[in-house]
N, C-alpha and C. Protein backbone atom coordinates (compact mmCIF):
# COMPACT_ATOMS: atom_id res chain seq x y z
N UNK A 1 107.05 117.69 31.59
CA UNK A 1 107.85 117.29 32.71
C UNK A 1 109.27 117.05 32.22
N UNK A 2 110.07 117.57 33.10
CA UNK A 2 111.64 117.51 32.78
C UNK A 2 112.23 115.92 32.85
N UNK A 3 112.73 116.00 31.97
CA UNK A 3 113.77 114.07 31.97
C UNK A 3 114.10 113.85 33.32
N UNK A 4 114.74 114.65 33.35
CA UNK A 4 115.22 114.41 35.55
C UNK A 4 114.42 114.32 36.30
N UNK A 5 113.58 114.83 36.29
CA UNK A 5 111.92 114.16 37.02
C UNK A 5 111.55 113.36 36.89
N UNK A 6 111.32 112.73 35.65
CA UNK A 6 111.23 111.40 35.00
C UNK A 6 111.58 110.39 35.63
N UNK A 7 113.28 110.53 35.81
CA UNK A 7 114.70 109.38 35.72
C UNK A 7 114.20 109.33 37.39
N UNK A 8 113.45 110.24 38.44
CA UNK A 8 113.71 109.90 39.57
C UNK A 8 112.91 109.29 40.09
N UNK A 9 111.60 109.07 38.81
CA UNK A 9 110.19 107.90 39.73
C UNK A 9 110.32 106.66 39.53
N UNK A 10 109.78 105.71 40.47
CA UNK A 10 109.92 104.57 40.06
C UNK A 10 108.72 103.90 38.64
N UNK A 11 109.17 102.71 38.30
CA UNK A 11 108.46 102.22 37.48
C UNK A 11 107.07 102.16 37.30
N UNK A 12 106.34 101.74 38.41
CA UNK A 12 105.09 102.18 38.60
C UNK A 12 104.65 103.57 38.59
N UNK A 13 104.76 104.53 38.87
CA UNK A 13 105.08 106.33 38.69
C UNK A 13 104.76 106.71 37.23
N UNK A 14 105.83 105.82 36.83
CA UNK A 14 105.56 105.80 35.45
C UNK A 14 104.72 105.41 34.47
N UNK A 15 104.94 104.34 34.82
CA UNK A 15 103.27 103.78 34.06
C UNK A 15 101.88 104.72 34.39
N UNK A 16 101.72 105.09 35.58
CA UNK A 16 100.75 105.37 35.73
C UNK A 16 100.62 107.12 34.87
N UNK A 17 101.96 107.66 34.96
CA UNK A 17 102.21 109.01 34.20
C UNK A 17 101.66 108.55 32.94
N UNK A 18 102.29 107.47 31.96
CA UNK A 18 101.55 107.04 30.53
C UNK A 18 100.35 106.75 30.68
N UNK A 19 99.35 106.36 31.71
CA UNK A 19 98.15 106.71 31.38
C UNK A 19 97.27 107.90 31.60
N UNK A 20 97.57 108.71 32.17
CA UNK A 20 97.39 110.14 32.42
C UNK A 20 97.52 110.83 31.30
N UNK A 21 98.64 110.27 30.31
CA UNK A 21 98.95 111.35 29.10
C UNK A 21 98.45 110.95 28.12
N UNK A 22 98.03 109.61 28.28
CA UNK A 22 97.29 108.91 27.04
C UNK A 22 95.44 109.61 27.48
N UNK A 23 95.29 108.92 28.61
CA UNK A 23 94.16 110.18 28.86
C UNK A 23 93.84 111.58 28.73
N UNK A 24 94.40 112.19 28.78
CA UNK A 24 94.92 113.63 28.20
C UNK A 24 94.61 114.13 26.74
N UNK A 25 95.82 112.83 26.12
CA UNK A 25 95.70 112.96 24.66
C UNK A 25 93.77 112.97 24.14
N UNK A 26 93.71 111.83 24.29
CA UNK A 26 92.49 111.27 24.20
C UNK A 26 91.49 112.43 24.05
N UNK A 27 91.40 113.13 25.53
CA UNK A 27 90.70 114.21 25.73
C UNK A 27 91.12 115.50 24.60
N UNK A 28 91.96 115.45 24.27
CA UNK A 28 92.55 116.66 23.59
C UNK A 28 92.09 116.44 22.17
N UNK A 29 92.02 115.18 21.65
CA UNK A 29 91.72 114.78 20.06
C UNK A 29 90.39 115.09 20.06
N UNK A 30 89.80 114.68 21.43
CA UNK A 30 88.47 114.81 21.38
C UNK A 30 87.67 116.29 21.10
N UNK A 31 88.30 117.23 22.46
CA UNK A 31 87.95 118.80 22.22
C UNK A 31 88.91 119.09 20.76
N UNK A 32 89.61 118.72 20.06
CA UNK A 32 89.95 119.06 18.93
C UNK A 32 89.03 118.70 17.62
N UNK A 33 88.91 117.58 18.35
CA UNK A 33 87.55 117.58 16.97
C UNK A 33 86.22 118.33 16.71
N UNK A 34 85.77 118.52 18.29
CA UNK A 34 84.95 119.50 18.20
C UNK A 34 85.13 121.01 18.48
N UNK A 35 86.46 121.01 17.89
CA UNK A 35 86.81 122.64 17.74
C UNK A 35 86.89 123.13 18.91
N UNK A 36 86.97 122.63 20.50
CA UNK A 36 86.82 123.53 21.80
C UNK A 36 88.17 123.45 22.02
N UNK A 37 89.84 123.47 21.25
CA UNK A 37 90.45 123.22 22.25
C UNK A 37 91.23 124.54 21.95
N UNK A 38 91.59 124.90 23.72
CA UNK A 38 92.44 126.34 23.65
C UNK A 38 93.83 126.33 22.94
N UNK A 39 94.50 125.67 23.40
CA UNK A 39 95.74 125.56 23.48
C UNK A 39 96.06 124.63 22.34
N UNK A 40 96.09 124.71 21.16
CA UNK A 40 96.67 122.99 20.08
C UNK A 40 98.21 122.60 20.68
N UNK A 41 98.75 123.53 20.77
CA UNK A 41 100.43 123.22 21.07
C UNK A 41 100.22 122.18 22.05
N UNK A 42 99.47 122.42 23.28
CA UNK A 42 99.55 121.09 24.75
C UNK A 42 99.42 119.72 23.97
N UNK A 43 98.47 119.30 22.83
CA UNK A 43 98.98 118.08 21.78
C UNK A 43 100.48 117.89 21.44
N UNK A 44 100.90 118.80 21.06
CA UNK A 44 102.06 119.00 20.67
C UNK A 44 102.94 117.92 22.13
N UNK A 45 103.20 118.85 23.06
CA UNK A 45 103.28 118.83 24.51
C UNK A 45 103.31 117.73 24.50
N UNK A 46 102.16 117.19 24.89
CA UNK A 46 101.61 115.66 25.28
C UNK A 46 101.87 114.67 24.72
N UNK A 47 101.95 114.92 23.48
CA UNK A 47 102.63 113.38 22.63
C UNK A 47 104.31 113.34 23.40
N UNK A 48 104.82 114.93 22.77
CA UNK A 48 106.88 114.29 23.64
C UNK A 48 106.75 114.14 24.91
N UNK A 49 106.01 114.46 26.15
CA UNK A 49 106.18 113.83 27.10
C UNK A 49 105.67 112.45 27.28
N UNK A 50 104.67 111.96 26.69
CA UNK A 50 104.24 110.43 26.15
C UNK A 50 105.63 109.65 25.63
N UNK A 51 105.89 109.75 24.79
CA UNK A 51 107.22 109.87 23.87
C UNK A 51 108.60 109.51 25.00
N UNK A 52 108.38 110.67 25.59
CA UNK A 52 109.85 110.65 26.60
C UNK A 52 109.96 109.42 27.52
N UNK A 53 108.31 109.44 28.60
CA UNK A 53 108.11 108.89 29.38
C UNK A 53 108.25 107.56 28.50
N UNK A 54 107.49 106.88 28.15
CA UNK A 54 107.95 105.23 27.11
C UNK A 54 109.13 105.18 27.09
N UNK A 55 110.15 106.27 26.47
CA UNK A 55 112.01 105.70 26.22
C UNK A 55 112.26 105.16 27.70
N UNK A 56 111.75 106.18 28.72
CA UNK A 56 112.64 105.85 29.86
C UNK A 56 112.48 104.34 30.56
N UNK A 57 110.81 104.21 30.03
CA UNK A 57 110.26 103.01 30.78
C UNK A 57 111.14 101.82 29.93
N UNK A 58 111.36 101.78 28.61
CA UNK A 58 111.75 101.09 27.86
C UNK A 58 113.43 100.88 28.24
N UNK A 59 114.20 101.65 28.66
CA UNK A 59 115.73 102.20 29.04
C UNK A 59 115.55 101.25 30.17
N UNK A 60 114.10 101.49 31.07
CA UNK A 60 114.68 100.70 32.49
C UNK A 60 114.36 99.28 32.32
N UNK A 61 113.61 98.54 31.55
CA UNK A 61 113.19 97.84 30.73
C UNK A 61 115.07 96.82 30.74
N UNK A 62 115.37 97.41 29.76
CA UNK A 62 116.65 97.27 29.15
C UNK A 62 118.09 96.91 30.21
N UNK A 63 117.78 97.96 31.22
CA UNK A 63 118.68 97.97 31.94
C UNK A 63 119.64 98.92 31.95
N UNK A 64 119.28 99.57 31.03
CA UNK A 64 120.28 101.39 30.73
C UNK A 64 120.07 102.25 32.23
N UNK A 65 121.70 102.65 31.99
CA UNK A 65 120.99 103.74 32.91
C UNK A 65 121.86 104.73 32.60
N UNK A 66 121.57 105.84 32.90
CA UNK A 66 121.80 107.12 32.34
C UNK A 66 122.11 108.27 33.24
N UNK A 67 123.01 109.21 33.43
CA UNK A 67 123.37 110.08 34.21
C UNK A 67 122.21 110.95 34.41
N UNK A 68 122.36 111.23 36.07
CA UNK A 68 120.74 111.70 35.97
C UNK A 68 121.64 113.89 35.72
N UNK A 69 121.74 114.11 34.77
CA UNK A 69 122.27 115.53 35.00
C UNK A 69 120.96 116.43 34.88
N UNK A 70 121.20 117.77 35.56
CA UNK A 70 120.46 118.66 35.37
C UNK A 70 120.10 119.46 33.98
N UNK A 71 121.04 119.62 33.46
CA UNK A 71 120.99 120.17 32.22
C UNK A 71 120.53 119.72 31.45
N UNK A 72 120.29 118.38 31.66
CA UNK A 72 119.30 117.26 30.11
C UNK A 72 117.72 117.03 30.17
């Protein structure tokens, strides 16, 4: 998911996105351990949007706020 998508949900949105990706993950370590998973890169994937989503929650947290541009 793009940062600008991100920057436009509210706080709750969010949280609930970090448990979706932590669920995800979860699932993914899991079919990785038992060798079923298609795709390894979507790990990849899933941790920086995990990753992303936390800065922002943490930014609004803080009180940052940040230009919502398209290009970022």
């Amino acid at each position: 998911m793009k940062t600008h998508e991100l920057r436009s949900m509210s706080r709750e949105e969010l949280e609930e996105h970090v448990r979706e990706l932590r669920q995800e993950l979860f699932n993914l370590r899991f079919r990785s351990t038992t060798q079923q998973l298609d795709n390894p890169l979507r790990m990849r994937i899933a941790r920086k949007d995990l990753a992303r989503t936390l800065t922002l929650i943490r930014e609004f947290d803080l009180g940052l706020e940040r230009s919502t541009g398209e290009g970022l």
